[in-house]
N, C-alpha and C. Protein backbone atom coordinates (compact mmCIF):
# COMPACT_ATOMS: atom_id res chain seq x y z
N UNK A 1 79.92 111.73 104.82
CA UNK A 1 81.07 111.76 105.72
C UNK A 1 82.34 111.95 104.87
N UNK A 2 82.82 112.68 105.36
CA UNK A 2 84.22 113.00 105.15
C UNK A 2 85.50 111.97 104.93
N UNK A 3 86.39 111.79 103.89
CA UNK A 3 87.08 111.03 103.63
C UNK A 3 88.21 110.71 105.53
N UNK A 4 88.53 112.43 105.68
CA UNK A 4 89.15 112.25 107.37
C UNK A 4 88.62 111.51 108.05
N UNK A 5 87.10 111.63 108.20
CA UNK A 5 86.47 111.70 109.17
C UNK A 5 86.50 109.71 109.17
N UNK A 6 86.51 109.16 107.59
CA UNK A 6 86.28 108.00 107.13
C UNK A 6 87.77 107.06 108.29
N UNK A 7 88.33 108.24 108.03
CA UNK A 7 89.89 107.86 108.12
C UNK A 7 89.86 107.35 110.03
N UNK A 8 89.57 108.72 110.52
CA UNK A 8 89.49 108.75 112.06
C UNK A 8 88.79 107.81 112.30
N UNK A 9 87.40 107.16 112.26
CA UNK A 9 86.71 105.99 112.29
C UNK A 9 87.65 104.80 112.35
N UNK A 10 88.58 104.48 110.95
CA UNK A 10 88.29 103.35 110.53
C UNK A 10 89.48 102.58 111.79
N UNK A 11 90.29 103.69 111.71
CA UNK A 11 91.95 103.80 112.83
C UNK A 11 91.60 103.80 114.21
N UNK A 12 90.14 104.51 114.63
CA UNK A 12 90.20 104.18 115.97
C UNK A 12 88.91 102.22 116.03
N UNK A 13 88.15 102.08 114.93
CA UNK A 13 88.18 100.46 115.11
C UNK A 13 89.09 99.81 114.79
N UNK A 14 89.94 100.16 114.47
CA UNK A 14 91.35 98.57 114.15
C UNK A 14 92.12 98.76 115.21
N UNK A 15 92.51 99.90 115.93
CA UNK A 15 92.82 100.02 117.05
C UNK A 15 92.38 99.23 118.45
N UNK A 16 91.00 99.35 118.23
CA UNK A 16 90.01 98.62 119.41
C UNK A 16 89.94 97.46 118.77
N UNK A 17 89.83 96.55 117.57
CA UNK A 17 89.43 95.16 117.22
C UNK A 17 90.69 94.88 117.04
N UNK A 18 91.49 95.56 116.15
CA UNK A 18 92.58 94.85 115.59
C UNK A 18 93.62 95.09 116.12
N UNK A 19 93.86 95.81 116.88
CA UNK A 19 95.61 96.09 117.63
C UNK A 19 96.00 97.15 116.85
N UNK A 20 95.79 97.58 116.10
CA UNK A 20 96.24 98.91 115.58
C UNK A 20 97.16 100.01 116.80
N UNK A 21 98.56 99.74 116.33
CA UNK A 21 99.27 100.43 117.58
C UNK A 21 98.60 101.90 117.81
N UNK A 22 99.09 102.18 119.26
CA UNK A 22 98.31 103.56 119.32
C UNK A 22 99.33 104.77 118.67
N UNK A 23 100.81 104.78 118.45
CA UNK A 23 101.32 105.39 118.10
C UNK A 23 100.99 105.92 116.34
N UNK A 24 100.58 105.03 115.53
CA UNK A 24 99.58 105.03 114.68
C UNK A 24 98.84 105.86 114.42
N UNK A 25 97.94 105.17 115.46
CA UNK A 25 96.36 105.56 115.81
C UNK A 25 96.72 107.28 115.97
N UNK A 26 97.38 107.77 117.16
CA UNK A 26 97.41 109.14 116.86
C UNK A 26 97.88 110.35 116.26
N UNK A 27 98.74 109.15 115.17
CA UNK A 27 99.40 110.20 113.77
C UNK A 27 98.44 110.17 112.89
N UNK A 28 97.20 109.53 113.29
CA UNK A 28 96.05 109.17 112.12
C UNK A 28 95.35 110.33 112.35
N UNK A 29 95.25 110.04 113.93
CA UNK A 29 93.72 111.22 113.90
C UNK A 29 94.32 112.40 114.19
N UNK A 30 95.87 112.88 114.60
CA UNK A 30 96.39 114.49 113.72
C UNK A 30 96.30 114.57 112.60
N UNK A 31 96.40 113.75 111.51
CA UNK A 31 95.99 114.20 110.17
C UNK A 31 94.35 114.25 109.52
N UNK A 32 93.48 113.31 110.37
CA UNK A 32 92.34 113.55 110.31
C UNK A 32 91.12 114.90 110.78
N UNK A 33 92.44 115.53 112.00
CA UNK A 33 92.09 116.98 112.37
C UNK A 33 92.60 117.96 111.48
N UNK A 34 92.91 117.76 110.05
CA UNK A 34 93.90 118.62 109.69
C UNK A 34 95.07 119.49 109.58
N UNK A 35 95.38 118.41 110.24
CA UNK A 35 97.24 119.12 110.81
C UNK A 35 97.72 118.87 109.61
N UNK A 36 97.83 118.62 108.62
CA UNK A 36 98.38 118.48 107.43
C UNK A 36 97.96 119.40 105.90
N UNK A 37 98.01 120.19 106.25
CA UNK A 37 97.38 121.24 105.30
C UNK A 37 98.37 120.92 103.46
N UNK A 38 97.01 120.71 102.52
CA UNK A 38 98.17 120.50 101.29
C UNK A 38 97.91 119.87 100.92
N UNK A 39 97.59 118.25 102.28
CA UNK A 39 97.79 117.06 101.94
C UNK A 39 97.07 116.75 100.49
N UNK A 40 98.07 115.71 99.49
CA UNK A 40 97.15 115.08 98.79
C UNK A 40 96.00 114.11 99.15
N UNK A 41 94.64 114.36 98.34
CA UNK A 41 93.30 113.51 99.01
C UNK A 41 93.58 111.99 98.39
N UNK A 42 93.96 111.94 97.51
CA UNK A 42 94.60 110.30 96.91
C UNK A 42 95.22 109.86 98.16
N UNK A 43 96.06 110.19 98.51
CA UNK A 43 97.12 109.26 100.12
C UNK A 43 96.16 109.40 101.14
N UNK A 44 95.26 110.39 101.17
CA UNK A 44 94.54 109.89 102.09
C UNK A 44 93.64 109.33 102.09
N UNK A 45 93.43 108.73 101.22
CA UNK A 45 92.15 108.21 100.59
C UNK A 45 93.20 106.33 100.75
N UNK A 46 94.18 106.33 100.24
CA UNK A 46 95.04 105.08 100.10
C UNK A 46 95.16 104.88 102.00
N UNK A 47 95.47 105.59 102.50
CA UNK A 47 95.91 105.86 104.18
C UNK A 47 94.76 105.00 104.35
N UNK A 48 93.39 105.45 104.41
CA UNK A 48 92.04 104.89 104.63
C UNK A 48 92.02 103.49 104.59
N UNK A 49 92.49 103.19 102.83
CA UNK A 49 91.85 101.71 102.48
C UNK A 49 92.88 100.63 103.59
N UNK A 50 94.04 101.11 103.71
CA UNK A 50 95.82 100.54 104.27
C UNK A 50 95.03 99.99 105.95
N UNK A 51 94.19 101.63 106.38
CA UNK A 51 94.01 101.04 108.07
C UNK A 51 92.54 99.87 107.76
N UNK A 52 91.89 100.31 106.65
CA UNK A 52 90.48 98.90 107.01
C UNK A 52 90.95 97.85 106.82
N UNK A 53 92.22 97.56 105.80
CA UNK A 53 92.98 96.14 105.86
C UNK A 53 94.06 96.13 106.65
N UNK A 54 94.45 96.53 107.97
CA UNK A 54 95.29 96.43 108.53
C UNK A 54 95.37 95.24 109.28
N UNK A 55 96.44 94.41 109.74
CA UNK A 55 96.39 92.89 110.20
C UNK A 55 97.88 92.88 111.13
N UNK A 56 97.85 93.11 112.28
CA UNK A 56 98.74 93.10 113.24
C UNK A 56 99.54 91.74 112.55
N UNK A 57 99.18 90.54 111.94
CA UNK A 57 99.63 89.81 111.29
C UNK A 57 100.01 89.69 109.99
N UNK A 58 100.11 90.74 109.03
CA UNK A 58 100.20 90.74 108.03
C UNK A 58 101.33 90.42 108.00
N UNK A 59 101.99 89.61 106.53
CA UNK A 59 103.11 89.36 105.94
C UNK A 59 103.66 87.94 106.72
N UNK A 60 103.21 87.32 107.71
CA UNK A 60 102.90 86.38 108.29
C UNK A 60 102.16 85.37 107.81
N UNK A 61 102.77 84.25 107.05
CA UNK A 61 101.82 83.57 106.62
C UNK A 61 101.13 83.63 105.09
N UNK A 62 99.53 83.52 105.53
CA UNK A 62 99.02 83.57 103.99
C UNK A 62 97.82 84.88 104.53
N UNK A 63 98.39 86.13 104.63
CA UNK A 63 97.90 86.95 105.23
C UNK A 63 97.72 88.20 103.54
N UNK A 64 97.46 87.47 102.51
CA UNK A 64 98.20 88.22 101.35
C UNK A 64 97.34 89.81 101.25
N UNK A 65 96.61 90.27 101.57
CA UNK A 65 95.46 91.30 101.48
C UNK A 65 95.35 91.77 102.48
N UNK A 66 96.42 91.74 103.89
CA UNK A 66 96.61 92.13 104.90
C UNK A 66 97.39 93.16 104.51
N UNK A 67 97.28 94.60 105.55
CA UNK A 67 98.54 95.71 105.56
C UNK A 67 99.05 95.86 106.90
N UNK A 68 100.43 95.87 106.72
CA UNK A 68 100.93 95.59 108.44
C UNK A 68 101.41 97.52 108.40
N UNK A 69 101.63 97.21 109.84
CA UNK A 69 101.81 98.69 110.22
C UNK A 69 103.13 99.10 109.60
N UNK A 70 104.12 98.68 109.37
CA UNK A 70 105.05 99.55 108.56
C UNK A 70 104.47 100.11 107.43
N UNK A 71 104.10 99.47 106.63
CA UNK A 71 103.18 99.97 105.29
C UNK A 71 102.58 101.51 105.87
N UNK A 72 101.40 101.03 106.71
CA UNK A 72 100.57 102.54 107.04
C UNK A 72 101.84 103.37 107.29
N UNK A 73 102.79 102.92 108.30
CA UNK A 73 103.66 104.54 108.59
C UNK A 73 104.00 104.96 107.59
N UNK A 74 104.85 104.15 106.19
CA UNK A 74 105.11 104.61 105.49
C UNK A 74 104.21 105.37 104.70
N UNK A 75 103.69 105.12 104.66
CA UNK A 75 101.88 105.96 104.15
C UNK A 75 101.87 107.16 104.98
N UNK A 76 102.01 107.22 106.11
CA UNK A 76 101.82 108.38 107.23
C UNK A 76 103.46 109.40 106.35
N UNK A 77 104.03 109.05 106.62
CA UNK A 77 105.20 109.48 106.12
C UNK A 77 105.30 110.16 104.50
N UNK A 78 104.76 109.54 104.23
CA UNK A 78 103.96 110.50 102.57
C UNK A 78 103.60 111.28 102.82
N UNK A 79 102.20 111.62 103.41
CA UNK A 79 101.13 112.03 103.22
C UNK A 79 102.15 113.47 104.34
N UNK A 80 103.20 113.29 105.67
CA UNK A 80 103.56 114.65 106.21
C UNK A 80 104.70 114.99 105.02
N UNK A 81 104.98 114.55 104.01
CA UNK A 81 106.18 114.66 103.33
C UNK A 81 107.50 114.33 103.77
N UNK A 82 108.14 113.56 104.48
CA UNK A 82 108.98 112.58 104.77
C UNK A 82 109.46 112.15 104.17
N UNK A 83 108.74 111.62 102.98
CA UNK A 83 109.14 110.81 101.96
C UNK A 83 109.69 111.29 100.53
């Protein structure tokens, strides 16, 4: 399987278990369809690891290995060049 494909998976279960906003969720899986031509495979490979630790609670607490959704956008925001 495909690192995307790893990607599209992991964003639409944190979505369904974890709250993973949907606005997110479908800047994930446009870049998992390849709307991003170029992209470096490192950010998306980092994009990946960011949504399997994602924690609607992160930074909350003792949540230390949690990634909250600003993180991923900013990640999303790399990876279209934004940044």
């Amino acid at each position: 399987m495909e690192v995307v494909e790893r990607l599209a998976e992991a964003a639409r279960r944190q979505h369904e278990e974890a709250d993973l906003p949907a606005s997110l969720l479908n800047e994930i899986l446009e870049i998992a369809k390849g709307q991003t031509p170029g992209c470096d495979v490192a950010l998306i490979e980092l994009l990946l690891e960011q949504v399997e630790a994602f924690d609607s609670y992160a930074g909350a607490g003792c949540f230390g290995d949690a990634v909250s959704a600003a993180t991923i956008q900013a990640t999303l925001d790399r990876v279209r060049g934004k940044v």
